[in-house]
PDB file of N, CA and C in Angstrom:
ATOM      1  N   UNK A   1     -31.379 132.404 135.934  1.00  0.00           N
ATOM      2  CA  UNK A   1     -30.740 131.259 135.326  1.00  0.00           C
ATOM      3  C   UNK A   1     -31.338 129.958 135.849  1.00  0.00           C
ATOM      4  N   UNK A   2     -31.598 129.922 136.997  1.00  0.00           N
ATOM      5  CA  UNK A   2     -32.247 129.246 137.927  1.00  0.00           C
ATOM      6  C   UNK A   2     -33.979 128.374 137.125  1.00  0.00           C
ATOM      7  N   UNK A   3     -34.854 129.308 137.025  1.00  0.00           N
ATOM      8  CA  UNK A   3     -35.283 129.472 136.321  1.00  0.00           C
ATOM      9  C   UNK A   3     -35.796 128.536 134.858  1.00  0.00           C
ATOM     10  N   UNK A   4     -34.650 129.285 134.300  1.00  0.00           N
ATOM     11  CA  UNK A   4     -34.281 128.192 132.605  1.00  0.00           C
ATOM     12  C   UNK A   4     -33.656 127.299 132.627  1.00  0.00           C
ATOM     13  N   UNK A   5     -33.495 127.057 133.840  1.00  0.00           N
ATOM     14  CA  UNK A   5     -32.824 125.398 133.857  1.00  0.00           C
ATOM     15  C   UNK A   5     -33.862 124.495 134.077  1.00  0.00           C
ATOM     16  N   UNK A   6     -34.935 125.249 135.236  1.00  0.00           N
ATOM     17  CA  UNK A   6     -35.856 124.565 135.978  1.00  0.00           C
ATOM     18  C   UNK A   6     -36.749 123.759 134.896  1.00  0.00           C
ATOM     19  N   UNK A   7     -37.101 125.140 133.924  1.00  0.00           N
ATOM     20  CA  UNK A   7     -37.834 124.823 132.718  1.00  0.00           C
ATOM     21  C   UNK A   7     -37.396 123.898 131.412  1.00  0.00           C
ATOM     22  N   UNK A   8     -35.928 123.952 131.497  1.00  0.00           N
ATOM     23  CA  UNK A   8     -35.548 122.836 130.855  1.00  0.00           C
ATOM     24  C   UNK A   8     -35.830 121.111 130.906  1.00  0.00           C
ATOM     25  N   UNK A   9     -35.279 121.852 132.209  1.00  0.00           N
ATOM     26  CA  UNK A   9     -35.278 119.720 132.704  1.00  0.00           C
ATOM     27  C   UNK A   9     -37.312 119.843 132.811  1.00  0.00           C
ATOM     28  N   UNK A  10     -37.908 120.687 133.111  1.00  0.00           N
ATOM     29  CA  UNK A  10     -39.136 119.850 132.619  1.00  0.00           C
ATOM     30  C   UNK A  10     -39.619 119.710 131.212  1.00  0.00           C
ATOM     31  N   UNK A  11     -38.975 120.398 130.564  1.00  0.00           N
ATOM     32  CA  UNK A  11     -39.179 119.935 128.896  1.00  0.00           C
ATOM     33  C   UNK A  11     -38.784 118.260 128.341  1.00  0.00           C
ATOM     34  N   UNK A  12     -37.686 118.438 129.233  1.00  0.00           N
ATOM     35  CA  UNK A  12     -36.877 117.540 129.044  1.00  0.00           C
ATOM     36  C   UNK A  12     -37.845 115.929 129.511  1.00  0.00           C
ATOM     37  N   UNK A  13     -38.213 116.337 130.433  1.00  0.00           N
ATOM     38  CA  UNK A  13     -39.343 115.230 131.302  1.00  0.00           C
ATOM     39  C   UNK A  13     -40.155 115.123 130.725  1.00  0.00           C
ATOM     40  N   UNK A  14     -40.621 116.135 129.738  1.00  0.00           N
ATOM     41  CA  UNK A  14     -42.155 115.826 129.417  1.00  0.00           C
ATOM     42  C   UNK A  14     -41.784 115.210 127.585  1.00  0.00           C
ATOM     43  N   UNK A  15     -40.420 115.572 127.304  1.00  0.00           N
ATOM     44  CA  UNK A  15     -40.457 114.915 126.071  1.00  0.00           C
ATOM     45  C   UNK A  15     -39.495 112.840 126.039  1.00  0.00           C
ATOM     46  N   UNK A  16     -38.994 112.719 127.647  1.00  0.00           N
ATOM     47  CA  UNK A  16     -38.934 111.752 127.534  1.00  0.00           C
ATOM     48  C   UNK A  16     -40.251 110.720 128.103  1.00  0.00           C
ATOM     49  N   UNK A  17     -41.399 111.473 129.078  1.00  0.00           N
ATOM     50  CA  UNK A  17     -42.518 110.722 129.334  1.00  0.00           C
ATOM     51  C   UNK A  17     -43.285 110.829 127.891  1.00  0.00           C
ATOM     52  N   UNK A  18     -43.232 111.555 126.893  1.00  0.00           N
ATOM     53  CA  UNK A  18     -43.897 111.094 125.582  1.00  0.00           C
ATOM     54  C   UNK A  18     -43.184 109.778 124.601  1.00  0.00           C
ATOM     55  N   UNK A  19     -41.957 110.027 125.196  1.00  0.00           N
ATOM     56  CA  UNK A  19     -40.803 108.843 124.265  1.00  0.00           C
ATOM     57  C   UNK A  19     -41.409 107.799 124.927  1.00  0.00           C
ATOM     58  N   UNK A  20     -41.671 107.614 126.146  1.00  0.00           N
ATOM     59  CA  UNK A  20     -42.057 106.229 127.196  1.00  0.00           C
ATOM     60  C   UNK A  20     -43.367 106.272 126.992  1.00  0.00           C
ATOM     61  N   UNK A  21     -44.510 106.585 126.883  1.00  0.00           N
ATOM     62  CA  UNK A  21     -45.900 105.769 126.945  1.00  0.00           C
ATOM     63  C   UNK A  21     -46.487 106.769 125.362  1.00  0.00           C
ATOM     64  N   UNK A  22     -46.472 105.389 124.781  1.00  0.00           N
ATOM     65  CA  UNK A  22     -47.400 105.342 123.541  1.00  0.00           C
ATOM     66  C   UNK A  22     -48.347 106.551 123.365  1.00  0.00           C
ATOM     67  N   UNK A  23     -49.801 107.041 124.510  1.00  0.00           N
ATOM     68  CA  UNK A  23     -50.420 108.036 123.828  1.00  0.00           C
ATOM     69  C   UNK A  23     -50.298 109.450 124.008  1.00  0.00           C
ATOM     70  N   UNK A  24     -49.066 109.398 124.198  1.00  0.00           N
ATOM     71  CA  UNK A  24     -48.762 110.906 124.431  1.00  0.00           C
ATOM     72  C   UNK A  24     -47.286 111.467 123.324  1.00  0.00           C
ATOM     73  N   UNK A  25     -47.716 112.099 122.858  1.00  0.00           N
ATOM     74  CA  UNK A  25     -46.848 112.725 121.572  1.00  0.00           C
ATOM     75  C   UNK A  25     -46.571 113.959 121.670  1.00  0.00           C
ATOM     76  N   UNK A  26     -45.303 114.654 121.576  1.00  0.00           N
ATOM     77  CA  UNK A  26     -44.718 116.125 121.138  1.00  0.00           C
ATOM     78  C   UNK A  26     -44.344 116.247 119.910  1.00  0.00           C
ATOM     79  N   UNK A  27     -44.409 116.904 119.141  1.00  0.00           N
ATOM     80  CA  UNK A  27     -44.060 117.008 117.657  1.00  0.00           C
ATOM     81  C   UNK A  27     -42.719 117.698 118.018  1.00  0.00           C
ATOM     82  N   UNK A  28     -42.840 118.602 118.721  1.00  0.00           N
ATOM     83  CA  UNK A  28     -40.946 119.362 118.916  1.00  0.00           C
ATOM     84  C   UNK A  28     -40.496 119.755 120.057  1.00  0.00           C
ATOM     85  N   UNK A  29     -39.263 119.980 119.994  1.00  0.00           N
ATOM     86  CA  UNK A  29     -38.539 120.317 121.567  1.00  0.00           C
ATOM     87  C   UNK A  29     -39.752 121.870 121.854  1.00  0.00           C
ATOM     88  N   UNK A  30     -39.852 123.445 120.425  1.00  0.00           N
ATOM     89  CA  UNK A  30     -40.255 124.143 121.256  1.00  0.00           C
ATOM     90  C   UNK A  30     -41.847 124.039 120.966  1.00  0.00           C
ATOM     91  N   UNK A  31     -42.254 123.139 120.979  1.00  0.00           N
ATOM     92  CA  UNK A  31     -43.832 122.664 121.451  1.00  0.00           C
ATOM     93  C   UNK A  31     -43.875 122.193 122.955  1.00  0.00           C
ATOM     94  N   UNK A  32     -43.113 121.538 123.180  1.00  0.00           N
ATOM     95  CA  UNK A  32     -42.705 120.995 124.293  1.00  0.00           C
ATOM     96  C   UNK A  32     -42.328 121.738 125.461  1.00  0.00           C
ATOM     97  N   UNK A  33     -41.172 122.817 125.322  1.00  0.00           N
ATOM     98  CA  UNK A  33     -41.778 124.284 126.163  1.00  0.00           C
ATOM     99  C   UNK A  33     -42.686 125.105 126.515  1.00  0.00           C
ATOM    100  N   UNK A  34     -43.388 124.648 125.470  1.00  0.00           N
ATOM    101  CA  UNK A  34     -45.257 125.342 125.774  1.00  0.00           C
ATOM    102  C   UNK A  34     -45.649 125.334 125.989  1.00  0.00           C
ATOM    103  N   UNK A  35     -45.997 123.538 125.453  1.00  0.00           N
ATOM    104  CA  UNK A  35     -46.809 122.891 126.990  1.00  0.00           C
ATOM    105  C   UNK A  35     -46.186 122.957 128.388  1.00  0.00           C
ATOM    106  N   UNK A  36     -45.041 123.052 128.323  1.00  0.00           N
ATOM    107  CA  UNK A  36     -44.920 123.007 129.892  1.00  0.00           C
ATOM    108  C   UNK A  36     -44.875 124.298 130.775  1.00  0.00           C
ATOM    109  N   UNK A  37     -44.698 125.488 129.891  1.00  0.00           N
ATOM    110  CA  UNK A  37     -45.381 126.988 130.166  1.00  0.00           C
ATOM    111  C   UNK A  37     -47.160 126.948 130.297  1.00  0.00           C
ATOM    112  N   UNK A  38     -47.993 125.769 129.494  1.00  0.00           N
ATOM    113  CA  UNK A  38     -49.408 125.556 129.956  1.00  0.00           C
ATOM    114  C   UNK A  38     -49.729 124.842 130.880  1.00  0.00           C
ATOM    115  N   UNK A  39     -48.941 123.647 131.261  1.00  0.00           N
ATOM    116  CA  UNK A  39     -48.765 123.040 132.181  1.00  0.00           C
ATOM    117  C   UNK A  39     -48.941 123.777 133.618  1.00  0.00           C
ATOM    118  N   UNK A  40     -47.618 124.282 133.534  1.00  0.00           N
ATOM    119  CA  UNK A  40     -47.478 125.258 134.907  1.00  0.00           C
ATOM    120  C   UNK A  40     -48.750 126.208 135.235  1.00  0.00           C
ATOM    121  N   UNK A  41     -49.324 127.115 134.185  1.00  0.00           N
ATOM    122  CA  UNK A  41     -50.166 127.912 134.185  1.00  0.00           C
ATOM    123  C   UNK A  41     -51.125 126.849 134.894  1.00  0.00           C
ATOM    124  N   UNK A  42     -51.866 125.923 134.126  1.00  0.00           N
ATOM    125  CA  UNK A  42     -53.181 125.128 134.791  1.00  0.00           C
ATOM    126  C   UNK A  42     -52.980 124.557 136.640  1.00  0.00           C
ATOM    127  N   UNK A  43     -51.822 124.200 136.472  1.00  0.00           N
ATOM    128  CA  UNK A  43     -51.730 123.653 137.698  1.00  0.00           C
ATOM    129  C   UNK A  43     -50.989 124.564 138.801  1.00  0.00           C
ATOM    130  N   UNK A  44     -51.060 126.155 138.339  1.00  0.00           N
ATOM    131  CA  UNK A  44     -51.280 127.524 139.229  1.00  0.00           C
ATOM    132  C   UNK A  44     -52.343 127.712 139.974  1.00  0.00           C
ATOM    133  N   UNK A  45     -53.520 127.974 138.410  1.00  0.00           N
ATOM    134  CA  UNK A  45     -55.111 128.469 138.818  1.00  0.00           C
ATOM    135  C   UNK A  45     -55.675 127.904 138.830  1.00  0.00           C
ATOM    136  N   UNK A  46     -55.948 126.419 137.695  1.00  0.00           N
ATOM    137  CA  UNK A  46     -56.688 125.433 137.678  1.00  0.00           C
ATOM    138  C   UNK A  46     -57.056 124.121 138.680  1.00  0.00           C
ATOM    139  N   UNK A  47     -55.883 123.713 139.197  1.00  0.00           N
ATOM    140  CA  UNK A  47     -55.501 122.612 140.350  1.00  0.00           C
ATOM    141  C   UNK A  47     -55.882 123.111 141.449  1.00  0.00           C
ATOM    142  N   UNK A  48     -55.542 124.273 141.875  1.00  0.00           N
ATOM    143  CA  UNK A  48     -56.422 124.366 143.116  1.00  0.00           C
ATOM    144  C   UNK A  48     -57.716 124.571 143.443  1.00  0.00           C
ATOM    145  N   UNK A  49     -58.298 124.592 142.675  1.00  0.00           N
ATOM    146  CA  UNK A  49     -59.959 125.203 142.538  1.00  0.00           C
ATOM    147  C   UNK A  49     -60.056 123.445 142.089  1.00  0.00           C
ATOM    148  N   UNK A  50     -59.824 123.002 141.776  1.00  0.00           N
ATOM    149  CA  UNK A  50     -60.386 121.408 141.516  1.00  0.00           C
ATOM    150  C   UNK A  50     -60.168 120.635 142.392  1.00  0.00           C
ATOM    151  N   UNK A  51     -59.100 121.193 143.423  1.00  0.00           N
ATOM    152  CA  UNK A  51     -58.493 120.035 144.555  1.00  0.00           C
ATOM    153  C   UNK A  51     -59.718 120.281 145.733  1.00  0.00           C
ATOM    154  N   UNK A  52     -60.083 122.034 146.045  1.00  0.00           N
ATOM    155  CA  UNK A  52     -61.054 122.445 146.589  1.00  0.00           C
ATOM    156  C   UNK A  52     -62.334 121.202 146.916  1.00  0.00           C
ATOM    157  N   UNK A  53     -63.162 121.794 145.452  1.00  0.00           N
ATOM    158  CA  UNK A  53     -63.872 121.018 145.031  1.00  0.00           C
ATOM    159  C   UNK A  53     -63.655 119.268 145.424  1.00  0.00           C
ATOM    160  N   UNK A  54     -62.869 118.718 144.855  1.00  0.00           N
ATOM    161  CA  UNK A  54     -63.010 117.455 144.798  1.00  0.00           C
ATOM    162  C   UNK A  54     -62.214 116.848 146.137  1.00  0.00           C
ATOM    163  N   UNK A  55     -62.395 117.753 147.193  1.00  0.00           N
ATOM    164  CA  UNK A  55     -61.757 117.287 148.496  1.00  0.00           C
ATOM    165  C   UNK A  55     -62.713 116.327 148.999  1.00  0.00           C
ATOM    166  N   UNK A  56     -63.971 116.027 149.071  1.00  0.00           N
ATOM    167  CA  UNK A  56     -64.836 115.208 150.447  1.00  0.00           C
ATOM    168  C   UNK A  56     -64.482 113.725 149.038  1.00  0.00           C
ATOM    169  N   UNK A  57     -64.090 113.593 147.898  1.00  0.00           N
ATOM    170  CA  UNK A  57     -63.900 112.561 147.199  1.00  0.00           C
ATOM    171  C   UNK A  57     -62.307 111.724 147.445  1.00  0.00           C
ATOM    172  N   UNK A  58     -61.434 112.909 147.582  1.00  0.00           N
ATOM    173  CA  UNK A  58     -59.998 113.090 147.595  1.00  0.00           C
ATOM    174  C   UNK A  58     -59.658 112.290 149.410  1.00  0.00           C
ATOM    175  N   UNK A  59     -60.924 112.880 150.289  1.00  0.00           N
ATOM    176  CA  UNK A  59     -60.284 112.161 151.314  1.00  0.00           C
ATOM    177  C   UNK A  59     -60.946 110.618 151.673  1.00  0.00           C
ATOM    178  N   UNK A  60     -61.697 110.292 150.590  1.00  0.00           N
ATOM    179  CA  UNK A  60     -62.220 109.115 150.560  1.00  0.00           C
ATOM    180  C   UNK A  60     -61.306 108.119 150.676  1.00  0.00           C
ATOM    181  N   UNK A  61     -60.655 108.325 148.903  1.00  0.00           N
ATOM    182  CA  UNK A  61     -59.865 107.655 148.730  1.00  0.00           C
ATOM    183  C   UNK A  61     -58.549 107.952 148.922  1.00  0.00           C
ATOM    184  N   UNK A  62     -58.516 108.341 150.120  1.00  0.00           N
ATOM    185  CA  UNK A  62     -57.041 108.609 150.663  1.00  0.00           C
ATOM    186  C   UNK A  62     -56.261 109.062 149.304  1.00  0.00           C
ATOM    187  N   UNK A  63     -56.609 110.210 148.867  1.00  0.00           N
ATOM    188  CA  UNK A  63     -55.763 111.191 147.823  1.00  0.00           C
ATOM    189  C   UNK A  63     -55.257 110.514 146.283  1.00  0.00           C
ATOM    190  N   UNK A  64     -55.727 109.738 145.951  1.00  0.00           N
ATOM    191  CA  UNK A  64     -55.717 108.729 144.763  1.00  0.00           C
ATOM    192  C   UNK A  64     -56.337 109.621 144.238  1.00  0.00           C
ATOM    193  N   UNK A  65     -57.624 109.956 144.101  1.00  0.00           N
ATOM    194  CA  UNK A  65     -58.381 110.869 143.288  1.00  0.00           C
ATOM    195  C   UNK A  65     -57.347 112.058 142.739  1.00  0.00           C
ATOM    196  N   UNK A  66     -56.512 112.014 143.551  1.00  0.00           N
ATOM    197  CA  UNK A  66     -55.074 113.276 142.593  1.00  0.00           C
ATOM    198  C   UNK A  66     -55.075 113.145 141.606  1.00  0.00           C
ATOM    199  N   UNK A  67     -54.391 111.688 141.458  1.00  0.00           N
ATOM    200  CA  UNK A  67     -53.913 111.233 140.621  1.00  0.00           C
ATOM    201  C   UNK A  67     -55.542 111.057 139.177  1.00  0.00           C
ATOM    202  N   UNK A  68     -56.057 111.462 139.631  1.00  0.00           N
ATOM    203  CA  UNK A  68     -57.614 111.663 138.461  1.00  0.00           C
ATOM    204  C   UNK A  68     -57.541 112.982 138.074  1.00  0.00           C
ATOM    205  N   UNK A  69     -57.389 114.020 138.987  1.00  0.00           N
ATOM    206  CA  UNK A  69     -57.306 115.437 138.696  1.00  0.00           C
ATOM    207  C   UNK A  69     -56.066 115.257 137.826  1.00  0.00           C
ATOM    208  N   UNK A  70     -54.607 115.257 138.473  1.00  0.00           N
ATOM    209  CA  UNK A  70     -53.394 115.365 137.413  1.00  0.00           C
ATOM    210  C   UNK A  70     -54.258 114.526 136.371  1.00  0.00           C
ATOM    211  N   UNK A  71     -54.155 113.502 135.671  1.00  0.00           N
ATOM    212  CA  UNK A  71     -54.164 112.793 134.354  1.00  0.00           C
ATOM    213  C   UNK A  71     -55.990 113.807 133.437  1.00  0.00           C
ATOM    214  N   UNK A  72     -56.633 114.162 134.156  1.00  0.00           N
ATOM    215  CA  UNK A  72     -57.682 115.161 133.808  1.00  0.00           C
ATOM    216  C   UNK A  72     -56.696 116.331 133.136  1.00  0.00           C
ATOM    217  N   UNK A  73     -56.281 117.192 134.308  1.00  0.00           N
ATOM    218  CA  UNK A  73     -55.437 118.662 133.354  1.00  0.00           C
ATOM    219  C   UNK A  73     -54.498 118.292 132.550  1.00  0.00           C
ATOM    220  N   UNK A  74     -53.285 117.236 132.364  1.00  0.00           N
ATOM    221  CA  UNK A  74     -52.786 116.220 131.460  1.00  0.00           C
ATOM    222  C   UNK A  74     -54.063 116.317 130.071  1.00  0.00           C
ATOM    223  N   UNK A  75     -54.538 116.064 130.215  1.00  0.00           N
ATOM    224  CA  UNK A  75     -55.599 116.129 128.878  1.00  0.00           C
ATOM    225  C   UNK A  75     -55.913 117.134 128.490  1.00  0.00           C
ATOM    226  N   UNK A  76     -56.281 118.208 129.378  1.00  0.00           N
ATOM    227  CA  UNK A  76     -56.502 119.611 128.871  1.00  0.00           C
ATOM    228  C   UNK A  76     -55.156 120.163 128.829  1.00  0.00           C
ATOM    229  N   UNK A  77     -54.412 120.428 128.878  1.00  0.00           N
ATOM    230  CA  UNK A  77     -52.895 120.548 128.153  1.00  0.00           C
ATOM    231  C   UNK A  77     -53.081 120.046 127.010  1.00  0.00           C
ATOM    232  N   UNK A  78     -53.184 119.160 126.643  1.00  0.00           N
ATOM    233  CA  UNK A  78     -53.361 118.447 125.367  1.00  0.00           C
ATOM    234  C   UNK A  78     -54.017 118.999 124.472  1.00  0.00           C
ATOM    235  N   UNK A  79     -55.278 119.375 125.368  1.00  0.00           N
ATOM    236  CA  UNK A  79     -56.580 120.130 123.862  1.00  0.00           C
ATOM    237  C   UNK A  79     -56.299 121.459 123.552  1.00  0.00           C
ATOM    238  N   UNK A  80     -55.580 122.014 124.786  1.00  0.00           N
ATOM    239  CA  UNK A  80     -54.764 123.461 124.662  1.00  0.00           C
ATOM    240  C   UNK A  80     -54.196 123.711 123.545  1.00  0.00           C
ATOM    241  N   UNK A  81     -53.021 123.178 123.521  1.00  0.00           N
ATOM    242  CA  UNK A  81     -51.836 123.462 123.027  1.00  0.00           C
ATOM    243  C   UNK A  81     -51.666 122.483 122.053  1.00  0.00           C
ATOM    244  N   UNK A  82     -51.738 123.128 120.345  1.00  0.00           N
ATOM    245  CA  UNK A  82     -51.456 122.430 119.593  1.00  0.00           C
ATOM    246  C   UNK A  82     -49.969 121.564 119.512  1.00  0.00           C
ATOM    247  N   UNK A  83     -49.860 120.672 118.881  1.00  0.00           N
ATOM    248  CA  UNK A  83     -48.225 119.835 118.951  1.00  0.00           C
ATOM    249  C   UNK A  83     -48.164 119.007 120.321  1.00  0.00           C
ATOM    250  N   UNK A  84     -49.284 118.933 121.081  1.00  0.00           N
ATOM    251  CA  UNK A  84     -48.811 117.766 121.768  1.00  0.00           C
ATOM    252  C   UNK A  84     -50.136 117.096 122.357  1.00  0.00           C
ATOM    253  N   UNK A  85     -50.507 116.199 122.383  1.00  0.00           N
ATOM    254  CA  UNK A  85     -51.739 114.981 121.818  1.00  0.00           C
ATOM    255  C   UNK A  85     -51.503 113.910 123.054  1.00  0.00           C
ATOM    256  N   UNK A  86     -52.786 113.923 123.803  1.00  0.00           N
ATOM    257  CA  UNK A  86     -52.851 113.419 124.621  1.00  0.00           C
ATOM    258  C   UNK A  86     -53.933 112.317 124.373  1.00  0.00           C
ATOM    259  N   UNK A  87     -54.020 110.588 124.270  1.00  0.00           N
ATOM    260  CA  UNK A  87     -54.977 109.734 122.882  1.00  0.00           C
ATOM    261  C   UNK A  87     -55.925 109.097 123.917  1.00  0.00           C
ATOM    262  N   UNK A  88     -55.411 109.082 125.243  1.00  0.00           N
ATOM    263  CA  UNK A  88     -56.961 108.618 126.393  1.00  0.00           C
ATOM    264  C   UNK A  88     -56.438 108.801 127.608  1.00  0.00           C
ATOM    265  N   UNK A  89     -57.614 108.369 128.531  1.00  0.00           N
ATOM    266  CA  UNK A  89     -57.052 108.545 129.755  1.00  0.00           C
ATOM    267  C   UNK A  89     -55.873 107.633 130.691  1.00  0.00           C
ATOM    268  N   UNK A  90     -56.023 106.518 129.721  1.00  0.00           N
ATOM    269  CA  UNK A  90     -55.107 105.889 130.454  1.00  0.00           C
ATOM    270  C   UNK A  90     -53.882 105.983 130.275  1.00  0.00           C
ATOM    271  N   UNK A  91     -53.515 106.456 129.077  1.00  0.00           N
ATOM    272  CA  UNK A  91     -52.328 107.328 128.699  1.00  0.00           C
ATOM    273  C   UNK A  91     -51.868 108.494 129.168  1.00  0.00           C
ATOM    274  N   UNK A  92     -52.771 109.468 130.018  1.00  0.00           N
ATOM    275  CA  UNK A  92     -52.915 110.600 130.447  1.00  0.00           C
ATOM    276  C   UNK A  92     -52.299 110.208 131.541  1.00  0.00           C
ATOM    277  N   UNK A  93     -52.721 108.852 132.578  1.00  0.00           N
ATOM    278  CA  UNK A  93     -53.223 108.660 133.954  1.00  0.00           C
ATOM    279  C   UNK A  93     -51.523 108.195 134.340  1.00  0.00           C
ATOM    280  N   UNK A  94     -51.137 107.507 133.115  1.00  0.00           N
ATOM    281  CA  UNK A  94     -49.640 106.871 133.174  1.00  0.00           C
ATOM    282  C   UNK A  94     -49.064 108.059 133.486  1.00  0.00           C
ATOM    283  N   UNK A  95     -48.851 108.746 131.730  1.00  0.00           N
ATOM    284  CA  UNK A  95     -47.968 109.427 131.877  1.00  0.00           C
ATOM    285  C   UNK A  95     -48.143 111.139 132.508  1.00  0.00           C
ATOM    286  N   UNK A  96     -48.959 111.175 133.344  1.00  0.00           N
ATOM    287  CA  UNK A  96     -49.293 111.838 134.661  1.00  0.00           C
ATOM    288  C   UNK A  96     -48.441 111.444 135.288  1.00  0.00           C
ATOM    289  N   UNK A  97     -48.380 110.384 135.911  1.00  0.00           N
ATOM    290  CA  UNK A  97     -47.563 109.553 137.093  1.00  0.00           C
ATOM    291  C   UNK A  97     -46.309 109.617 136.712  1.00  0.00           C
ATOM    292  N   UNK A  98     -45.796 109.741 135.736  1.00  0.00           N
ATOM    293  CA  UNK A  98     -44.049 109.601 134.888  1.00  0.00           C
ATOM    294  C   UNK A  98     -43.690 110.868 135.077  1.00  0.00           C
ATOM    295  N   UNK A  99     -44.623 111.782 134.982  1.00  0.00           N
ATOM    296  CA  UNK A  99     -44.084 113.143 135.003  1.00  0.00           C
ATOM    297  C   UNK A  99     -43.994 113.992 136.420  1.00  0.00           C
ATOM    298  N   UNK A 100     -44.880 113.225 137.181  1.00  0.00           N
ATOM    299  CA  UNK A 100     -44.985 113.686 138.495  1.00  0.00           C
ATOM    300  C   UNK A 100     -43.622 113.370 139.410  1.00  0.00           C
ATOM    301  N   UNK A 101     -43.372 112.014 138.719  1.00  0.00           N
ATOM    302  CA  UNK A 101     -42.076 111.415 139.156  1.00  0.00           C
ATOM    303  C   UNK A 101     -40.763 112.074 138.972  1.00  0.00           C
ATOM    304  N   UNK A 102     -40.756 112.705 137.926  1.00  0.00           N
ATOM    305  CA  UNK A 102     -39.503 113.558 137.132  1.00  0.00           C
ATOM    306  C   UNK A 102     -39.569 114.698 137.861  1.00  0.00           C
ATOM    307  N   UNK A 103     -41.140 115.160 138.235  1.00  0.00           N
ATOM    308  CA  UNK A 103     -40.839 116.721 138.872  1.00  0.00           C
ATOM    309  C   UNK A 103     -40.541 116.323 140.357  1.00  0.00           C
ATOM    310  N   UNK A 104     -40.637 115.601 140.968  1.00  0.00           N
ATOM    311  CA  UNK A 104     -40.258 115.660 142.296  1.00  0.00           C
ATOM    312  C   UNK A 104     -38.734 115.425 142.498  1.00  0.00           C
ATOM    313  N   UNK A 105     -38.112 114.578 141.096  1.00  0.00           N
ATOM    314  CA  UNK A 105     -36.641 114.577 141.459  1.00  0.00           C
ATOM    315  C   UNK A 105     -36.081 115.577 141.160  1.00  0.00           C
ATOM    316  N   UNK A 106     -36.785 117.051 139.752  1.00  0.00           N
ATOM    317  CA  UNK A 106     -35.925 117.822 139.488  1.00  0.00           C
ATOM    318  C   UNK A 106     -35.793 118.807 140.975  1.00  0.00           C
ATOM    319  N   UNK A 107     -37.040 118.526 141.575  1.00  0.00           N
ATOM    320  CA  UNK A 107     -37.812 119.862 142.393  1.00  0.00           C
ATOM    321  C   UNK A 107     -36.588 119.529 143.815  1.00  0.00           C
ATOM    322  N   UNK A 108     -36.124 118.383 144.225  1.00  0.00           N
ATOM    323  CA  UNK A 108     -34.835 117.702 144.588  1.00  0.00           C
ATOM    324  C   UNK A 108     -33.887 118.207 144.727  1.00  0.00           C
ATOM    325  N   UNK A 109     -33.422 118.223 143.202  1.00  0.00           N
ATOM    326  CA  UNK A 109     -32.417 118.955 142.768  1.00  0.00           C
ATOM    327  C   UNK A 109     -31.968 120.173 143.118  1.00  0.00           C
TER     328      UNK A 109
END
């Protein structure tokens, strides 16, 4: 139960960070579960093999470069999964940051 709640409230996050910044769009609530079932998946297998990698950059800039990786897989979510449209990076880079924000308060919770 635990679970489908968890996954709720991030549906829920990811369809009010599309209501809040312009280039990011969901066409529906269950598009919006999908992505965030692709979501999770990328930032399982994908995020760590990129954090790897892009560590001697990551400790440059004192871990800002994250925030390049998140708004990067933010985009590939996008090209993934039809019904939700991710229109540049700076839209990505925002609403990266909006959503990161939502998961640390649900993760809180």
């Amino acid at each position: 139960m635990e679970i489908f709640l968890r996954w709720l409230l991030y549906t829920l996050a990811l369809i009010f960070t599309s209501w809040v910044i312009p280039g990011i769009e969901v066409s529906s609530f269950l598009n919006a579960m999908f992505v965030v079932v692709i979501i999770a998946l990328i930032n399982t297998f994908i995020k760590p093999f990129l954090q790897i990698i892009t560590l001697p950059i990551n400790i440059l800039t004192l871990g800002l470069f994250s925030l390049v990786i998140n708004a990067l897989l933010l985009m590939l979510a996008g090209y993934i999964t039809p019904g939700f449209e991710v229109e540049g990076f700076l839209s990505a880079l925002i609403g990266s940051i909006v959503l990161s924000l939502f998961t640390l308060g649900i993760s809180r919770i």
